[in-house]
C-alpha atoms as a PDB file:
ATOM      1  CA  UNK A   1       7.232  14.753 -15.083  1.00  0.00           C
ATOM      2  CA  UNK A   2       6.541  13.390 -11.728  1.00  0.00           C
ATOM      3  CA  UNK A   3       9.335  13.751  -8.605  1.00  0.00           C
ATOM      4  CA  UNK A   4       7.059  11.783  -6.140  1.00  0.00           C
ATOM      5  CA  UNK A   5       5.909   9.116  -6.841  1.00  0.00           C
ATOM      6  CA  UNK A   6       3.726   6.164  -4.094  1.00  0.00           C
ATOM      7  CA  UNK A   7       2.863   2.901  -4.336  1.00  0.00           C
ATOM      8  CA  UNK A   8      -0.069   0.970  -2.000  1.00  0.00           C
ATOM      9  CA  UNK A   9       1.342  -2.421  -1.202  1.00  0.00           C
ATOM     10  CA  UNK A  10       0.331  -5.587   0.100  1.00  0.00           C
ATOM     11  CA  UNK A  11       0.957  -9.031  -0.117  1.00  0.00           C
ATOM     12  CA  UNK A  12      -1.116  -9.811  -3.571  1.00  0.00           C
ATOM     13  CA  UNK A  13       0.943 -10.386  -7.087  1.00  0.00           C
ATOM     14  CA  UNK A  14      -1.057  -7.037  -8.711  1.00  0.00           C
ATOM     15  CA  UNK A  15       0.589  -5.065  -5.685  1.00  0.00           C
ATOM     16  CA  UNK A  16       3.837  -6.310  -6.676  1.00  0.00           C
ATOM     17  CA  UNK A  17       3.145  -5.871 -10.464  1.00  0.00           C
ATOM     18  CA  UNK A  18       2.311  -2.099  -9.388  1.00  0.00           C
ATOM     19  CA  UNK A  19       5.267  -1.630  -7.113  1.00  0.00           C
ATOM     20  CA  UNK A  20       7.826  -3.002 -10.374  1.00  0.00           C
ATOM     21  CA  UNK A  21       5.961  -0.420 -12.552  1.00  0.00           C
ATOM     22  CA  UNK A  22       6.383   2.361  -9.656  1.00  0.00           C
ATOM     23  CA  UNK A  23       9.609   1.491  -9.672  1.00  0.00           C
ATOM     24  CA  UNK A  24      10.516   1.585 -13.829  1.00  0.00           C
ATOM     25  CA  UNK A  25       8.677   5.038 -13.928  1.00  0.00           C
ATOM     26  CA  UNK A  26      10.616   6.439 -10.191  1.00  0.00           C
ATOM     27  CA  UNK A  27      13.746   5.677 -12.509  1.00  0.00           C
ATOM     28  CA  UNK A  28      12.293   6.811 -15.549  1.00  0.00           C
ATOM     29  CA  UNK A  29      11.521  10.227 -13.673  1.00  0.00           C
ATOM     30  CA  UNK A  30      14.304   9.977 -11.399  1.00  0.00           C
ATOM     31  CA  UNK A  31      11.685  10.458  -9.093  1.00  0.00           C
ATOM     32  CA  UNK A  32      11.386   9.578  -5.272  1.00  0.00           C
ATOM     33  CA  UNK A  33       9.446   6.404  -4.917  1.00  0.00           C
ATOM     34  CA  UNK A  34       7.488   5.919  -1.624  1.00  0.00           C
ATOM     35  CA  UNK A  35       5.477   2.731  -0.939  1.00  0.00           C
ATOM     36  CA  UNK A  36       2.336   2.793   1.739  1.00  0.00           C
ATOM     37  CA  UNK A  37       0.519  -0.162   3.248  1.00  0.00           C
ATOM     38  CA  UNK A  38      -2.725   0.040   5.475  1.00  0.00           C
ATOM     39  CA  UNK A  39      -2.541  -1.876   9.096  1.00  0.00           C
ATOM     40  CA  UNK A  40      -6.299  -3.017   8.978  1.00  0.00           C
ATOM     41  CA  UNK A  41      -8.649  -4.212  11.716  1.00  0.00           C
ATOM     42  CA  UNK A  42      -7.659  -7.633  12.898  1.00  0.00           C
ATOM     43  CA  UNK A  43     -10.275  -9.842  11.976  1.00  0.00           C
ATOM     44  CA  UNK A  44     -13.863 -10.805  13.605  1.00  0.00           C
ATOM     45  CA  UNK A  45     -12.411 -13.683  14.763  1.00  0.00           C
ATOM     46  CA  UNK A  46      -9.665 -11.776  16.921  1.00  0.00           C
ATOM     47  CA  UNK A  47     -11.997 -11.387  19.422  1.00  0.00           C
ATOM     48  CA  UNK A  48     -13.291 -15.562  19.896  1.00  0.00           C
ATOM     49  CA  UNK A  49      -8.622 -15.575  20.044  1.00  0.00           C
ATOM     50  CA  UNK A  50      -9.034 -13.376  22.722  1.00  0.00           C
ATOM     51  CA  UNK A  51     -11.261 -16.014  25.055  1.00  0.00           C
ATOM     52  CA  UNK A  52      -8.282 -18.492  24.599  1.00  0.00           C
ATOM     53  CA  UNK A  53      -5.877 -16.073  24.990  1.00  0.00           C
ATOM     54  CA  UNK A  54      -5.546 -12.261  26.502  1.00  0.00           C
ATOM     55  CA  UNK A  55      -2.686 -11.872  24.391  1.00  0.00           C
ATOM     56  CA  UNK A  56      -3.882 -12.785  21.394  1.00  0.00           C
ATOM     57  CA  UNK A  57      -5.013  -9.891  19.313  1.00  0.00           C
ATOM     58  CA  UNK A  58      -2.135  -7.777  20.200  1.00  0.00           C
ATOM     59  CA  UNK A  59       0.225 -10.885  18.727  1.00  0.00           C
ATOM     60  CA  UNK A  60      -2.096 -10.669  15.736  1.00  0.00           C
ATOM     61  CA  UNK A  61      -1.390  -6.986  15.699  1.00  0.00           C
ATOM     62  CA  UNK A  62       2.469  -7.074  15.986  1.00  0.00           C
ATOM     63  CA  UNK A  63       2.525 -10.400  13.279  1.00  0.00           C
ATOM     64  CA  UNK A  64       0.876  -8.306  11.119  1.00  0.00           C
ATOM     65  CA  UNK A  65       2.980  -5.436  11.648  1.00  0.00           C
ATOM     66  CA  UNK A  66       5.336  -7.522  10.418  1.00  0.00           C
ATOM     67  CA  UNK A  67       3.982  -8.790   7.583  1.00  0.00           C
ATOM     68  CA  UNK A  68       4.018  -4.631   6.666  1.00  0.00           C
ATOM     69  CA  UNK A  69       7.510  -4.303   7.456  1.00  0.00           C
ATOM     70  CA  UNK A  70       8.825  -7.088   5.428  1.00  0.00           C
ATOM     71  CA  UNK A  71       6.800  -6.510   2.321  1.00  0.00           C
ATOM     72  CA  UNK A  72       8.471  -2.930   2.450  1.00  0.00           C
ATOM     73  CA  UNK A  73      11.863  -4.304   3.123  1.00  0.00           C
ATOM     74  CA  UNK A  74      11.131  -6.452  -0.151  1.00  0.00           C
ATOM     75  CA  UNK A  75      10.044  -3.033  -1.842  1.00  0.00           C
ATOM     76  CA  UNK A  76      13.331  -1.362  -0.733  1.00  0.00           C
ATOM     77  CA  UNK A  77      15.757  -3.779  -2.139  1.00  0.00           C
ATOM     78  CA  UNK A  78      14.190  -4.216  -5.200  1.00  0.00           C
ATOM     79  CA  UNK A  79      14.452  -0.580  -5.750  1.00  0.00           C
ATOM     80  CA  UNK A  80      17.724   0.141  -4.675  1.00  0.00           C
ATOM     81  CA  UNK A  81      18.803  -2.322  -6.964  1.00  0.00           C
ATOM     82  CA  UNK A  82      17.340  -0.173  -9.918  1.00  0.00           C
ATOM     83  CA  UNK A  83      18.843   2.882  -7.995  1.00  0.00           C
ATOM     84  CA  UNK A  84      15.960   4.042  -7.021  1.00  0.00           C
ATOM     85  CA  UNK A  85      15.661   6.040  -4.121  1.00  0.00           C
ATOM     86  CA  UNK A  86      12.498   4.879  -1.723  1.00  0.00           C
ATOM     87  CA  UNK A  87      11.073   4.825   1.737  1.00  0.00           C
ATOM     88  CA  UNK A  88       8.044   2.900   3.038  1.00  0.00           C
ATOM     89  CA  UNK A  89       5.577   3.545   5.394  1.00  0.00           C
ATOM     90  CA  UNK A  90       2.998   1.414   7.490  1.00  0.00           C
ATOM     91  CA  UNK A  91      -0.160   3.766   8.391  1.00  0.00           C
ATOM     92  CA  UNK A  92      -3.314   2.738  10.060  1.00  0.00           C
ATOM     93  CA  UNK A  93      -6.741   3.938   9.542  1.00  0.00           C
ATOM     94  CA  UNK A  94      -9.541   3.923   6.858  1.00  0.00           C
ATOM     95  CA  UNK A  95      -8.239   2.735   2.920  1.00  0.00           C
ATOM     96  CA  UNK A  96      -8.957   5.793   1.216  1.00  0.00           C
ATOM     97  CA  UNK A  97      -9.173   8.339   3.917  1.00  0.00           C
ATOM     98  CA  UNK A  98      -5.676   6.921   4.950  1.00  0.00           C
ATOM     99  CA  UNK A  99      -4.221   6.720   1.807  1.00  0.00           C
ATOM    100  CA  UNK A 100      -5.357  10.463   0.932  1.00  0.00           C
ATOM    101  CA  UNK A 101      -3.858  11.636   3.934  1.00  0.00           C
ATOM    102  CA  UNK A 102      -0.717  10.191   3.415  1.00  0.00           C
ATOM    103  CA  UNK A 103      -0.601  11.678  -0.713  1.00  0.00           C
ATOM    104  CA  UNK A 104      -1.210  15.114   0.721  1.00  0.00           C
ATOM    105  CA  UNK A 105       1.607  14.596   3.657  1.00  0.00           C
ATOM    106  CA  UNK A 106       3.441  13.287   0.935  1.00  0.00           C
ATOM    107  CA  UNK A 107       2.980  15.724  -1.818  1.00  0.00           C
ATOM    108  CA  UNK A 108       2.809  12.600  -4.047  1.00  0.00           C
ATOM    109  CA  UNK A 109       2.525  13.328  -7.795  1.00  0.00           C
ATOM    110  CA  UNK A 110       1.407   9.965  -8.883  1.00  0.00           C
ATOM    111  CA  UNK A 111      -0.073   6.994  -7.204  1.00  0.00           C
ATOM    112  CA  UNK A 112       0.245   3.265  -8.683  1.00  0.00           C
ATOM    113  CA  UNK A 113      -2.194   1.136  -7.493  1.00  0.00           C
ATOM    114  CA  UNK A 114      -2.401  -2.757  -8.554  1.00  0.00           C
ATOM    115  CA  UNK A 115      -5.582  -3.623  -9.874  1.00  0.00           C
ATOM    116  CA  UNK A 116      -7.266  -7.088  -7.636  1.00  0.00           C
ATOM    117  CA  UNK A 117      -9.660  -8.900 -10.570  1.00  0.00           C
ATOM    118  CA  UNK A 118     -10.534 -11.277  -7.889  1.00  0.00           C
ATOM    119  CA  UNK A 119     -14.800 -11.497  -8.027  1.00  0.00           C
ATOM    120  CA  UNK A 120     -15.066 -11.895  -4.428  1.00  0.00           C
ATOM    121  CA  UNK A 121     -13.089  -8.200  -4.029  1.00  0.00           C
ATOM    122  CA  UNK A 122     -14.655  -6.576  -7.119  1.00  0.00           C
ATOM    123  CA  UNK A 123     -17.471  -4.290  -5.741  1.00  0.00           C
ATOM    124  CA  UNK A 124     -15.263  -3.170  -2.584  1.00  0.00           C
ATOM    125  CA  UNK A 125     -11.745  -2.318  -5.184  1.00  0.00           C
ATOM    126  CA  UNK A 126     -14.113  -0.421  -7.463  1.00  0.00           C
ATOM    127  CA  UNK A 127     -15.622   1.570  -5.170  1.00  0.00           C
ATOM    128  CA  UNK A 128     -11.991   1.821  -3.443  1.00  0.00           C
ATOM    129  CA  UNK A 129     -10.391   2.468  -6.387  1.00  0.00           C
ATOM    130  CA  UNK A 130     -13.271   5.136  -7.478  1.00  0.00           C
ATOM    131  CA  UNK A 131     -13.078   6.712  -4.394  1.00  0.00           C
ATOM    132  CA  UNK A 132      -9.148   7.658  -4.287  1.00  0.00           C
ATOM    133  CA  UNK A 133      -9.525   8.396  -7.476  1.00  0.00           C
ATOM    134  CA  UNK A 134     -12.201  11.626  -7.180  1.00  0.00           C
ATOM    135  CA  UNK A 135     -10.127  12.649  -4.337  1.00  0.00           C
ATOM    136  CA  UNK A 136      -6.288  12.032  -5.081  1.00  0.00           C
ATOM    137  CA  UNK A 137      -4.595  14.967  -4.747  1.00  0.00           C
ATOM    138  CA  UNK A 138      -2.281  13.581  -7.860  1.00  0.00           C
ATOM    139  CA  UNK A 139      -2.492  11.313 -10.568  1.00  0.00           C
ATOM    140  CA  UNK A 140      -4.027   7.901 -10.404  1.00  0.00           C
ATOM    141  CA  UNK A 141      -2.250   4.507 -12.126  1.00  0.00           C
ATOM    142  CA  UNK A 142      -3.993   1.379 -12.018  1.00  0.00           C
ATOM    143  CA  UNK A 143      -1.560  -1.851 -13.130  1.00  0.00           C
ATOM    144  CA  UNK A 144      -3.543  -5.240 -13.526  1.00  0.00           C
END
Protein backbone atom coordinates (compact mmCIF):
# COMPACT_ATOMS: atom_id res chain seq x y z
CA UNK A 1 0.00 0.00 0.00
CA UNK A 2 2.34 2.74 0.75
CA UNK A 3 6.51 2.17 0.58
CA UNK A 4 7.21 5.83 1.69
CA UNK A 5 5.94 7.01 4.13
CA UNK A 6 6.91 10.99 6.18
CA UNK A 7 6.18 12.34 9.20
CA UNK A 8 6.40 16.44 10.15
CA UNK A 9 7.81 16.59 13.63
CA UNK A 10 8.26 18.90 16.33
CA UNK A 11 8.39 19.12 19.82
CA UNK A 12 4.36 19.04 20.59
CA UNK A 13 2.64 15.60 22.03
CA UNK A 14 0.21 15.47 18.57
CA UNK A 15 3.66 15.35 16.62
CA UNK A 16 4.68 12.53 18.63
CA UNK A 17 1.18 10.87 18.55
CA UNK A 18 1.64 11.20 14.58
CA UNK A 19 5.20 10.00 14.45
CA UNK A 20 3.96 6.49 16.73
CA UNK A 21 1.14 6.13 14.12
CA UNK A 22 3.80 6.72 11.14
CA UNK A 23 5.61 4.36 12.66
CA UNK A 24 2.72 1.31 13.29
CA UNK A 25 1.64 1.87 9.57
CA UNK A 26 5.83 2.06 8.14
CA UNK A 27 5.70 -1.53 9.83
CA UNK A 28 2.39 -2.34 8.82
CA UNK A 29 3.54 -1.52 5.10
CA UNK A 30 6.99 -2.41 5.64
CA UNK A 31 7.40 0.84 4.33
CA UNK A 32 10.36 3.41 4.63
CA UNK A 33 9.50 5.93 7.25
CA UNK A 34 11.08 9.43 6.89
CA UNK A 35 10.46 12.19 9.47
CA UNK A 36 10.87 16.16 8.41
CA UNK A 37 11.03 19.16 10.70
CA UNK A 38 11.02 22.93 9.54
CA UNK A 39 14.07 25.26 10.97
CA UNK A 40 11.82 28.46 11.31
CA UNK A 41 12.72 32.14 11.62
CA UNK A 42 14.20 32.85 14.99
CA UNK A 43 11.93 34.96 16.71
CA UNK A 44 11.21 38.95 16.68
CA UNK A 45 12.95 39.15 19.63
CA UNK A 46 16.31 37.69 18.07
CA UNK A 47 17.04 40.84 16.89
CA UNK A 48 16.64 43.16 20.60
CA UNK A 49 19.42 39.53 21.57
CA UNK A 50 21.41 40.80 19.01
CA UNK A 51 22.03 44.52 20.80
CA UNK A 52 23.31 42.50 23.89
CA UNK A 53 25.04 40.21 22.00
CA UNK A 54 26.52 39.86 18.18
CA UNK A 55 26.42 36.32 18.67
CA UNK A 56 23.27 35.83 19.69
CA UNK A 57 20.95 34.86 16.91
CA UNK A 58 23.35 32.55 15.35
CA UNK A 59 23.44 30.62 19.05
CA UNK A 60 19.66 30.75 18.74
CA UNK A 61 20.08 29.26 15.32
CA UNK A 62 22.52 26.38 16.17
CA UNK A 63 20.28 25.64 19.76
CA UNK A 64 17.59 25.24 17.66
CA UNK A 65 19.27 23.16 15.25
CA UNK A 66 19.57 21.12 17.92
CA UNK A 67 16.45 20.93 19.23
CA UNK A 68 15.77 19.37 15.33
CA UNK A 69 18.42 16.96 15.64
CA UNK A 70 17.46 15.47 18.87
CA UNK A 71 13.76 15.21 18.29
CA UNK A 72 14.87 13.08 15.15
CA UNK A 73 17.33 11.09 17.11
CA UNK A 74 14.20 10.38 19.45
CA UNK A 75 12.24 9.47 16.13
CA UNK A 76 15.04 7.06 15.06
CA UNK A 77 15.23 4.95 18.09
CA UNK A 78 11.82 4.60 18.58
CA UNK A 79 11.57 3.20 15.18
CA UNK A 80 14.32 1.02 15.02
CA UNK A 81 13.02 -0.51 17.93
CA UNK A 82 9.79 -1.51 15.92
CA UNK A 83 12.27 -2.39 13.03
CA UNK A 84 11.45 0.16 11.17
CA UNK A 85 13.69 1.52 8.80
CA UNK A 86 13.84 5.65 8.96
CA UNK A 87 15.87 8.71 8.27
CA UNK A 88 15.19 12.32 9.33
CA UNK A 89 15.73 15.43 7.89
CA UNK A 90 15.95 19.16 9.15
CA UNK A 91 14.93 21.60 6.09
CA UNK A 92 14.49 25.28 6.21
CA UNK A 93 12.13 27.42 4.40
CA UNK A 94 8.33 28.16 4.17
CA UNK A 95 5.82 25.23 6.10
CA UNK A 96 4.05 24.11 3.21
CA UNK A 97 6.18 25.16 0.35
CA UNK A 98 9.00 23.30 2.32
CA UNK A 99 7.25 20.45 3.22
CA UNK A 100 5.93 19.95 -0.53
CA UNK A 101 9.27 20.13 -1.74
CA UNK A 102 10.61 17.70 0.39
CA UNK A 103 7.31 14.95 -0.50
CA UNK A 104 8.19 15.39 -4.14
CA UNK A 105 12.20 14.91 -3.43
CA UNK A 106 10.99 12.26 -1.43
CA UNK A 107 8.49 10.50 -3.53
CA UNK A 108 6.52 10.17 -0.25
CA UNK A 109 3.29 8.14 -0.54
CA UNK A 110 1.71 9.24 2.63
CA UNK A 111 2.21 12.08 4.98
CA UNK A 112 1.12 11.92 8.85
CA UNK A 113 0.68 15.04 10.26
CA UNK A 114 -0.36 15.57 14.12
CA UNK A 115 -3.27 17.58 14.47
CA UNK A 116 -2.44 21.01 17.19
CA UNK A 117 -6.24 21.73 18.82
CA UNK A 118 -4.57 24.49 20.59
CA UNK A 119 -7.11 27.86 19.93
CA UNK A 120 -4.31 30.17 19.80
CA UNK A 121 -2.81 27.91 16.58
CA UNK A 122 -6.22 27.05 15.08
CA UNK A 123 -6.66 29.49 12.09
CA UNK A 124 -2.79 29.21 11.07
CA UNK A 125 -2.91 24.76 11.31
CA UNK A 126 -6.10 24.92 9.27
CA UNK A 127 -5.05 26.90 6.73
CA UNK A 128 -1.56 24.91 7.02
CA UNK A 129 -3.06 21.85 7.11
CA UNK A 130 -5.56 22.88 4.06
CA UNK A 131 -2.89 24.05 2.17
CA UNK A 132 -0.55 20.75 2.07
CA UNK A 133 -3.38 19.10 1.68
CA UNK A 134 -4.61 20.60 -2.05
CA UNK A 135 -1.08 20.28 -2.97
CA UNK A 136 0.48 16.97 -1.47
CA UNK A 137 1.76 15.09 -4.01
CA UNK A 138 0.50 11.86 -1.78
CA UNK A 139 -1.87 11.08 0.72
CA UNK A 140 -2.66 13.23 3.69
CA UNK A 141 -3.11 11.69 7.57
CA UNK A 142 -4.06 13.90 10.22
CA UNK A 143 -3.63 12.14 14.01
CA UNK A 144 -5.14 14.33 16.93
Amino acid sequence: MFTKIVVALNDLPQSQRALRTAIDLALACNAELATVSILGDLPTYASFAMIVDSNAPSEMKEAQRQAHADLHEKAFLLAKEQGVRTKGSIIGGREVQAILHFLKMERADLIVLGLHQHDFYLARLWSSVYDLAQEAPCSVLGVH
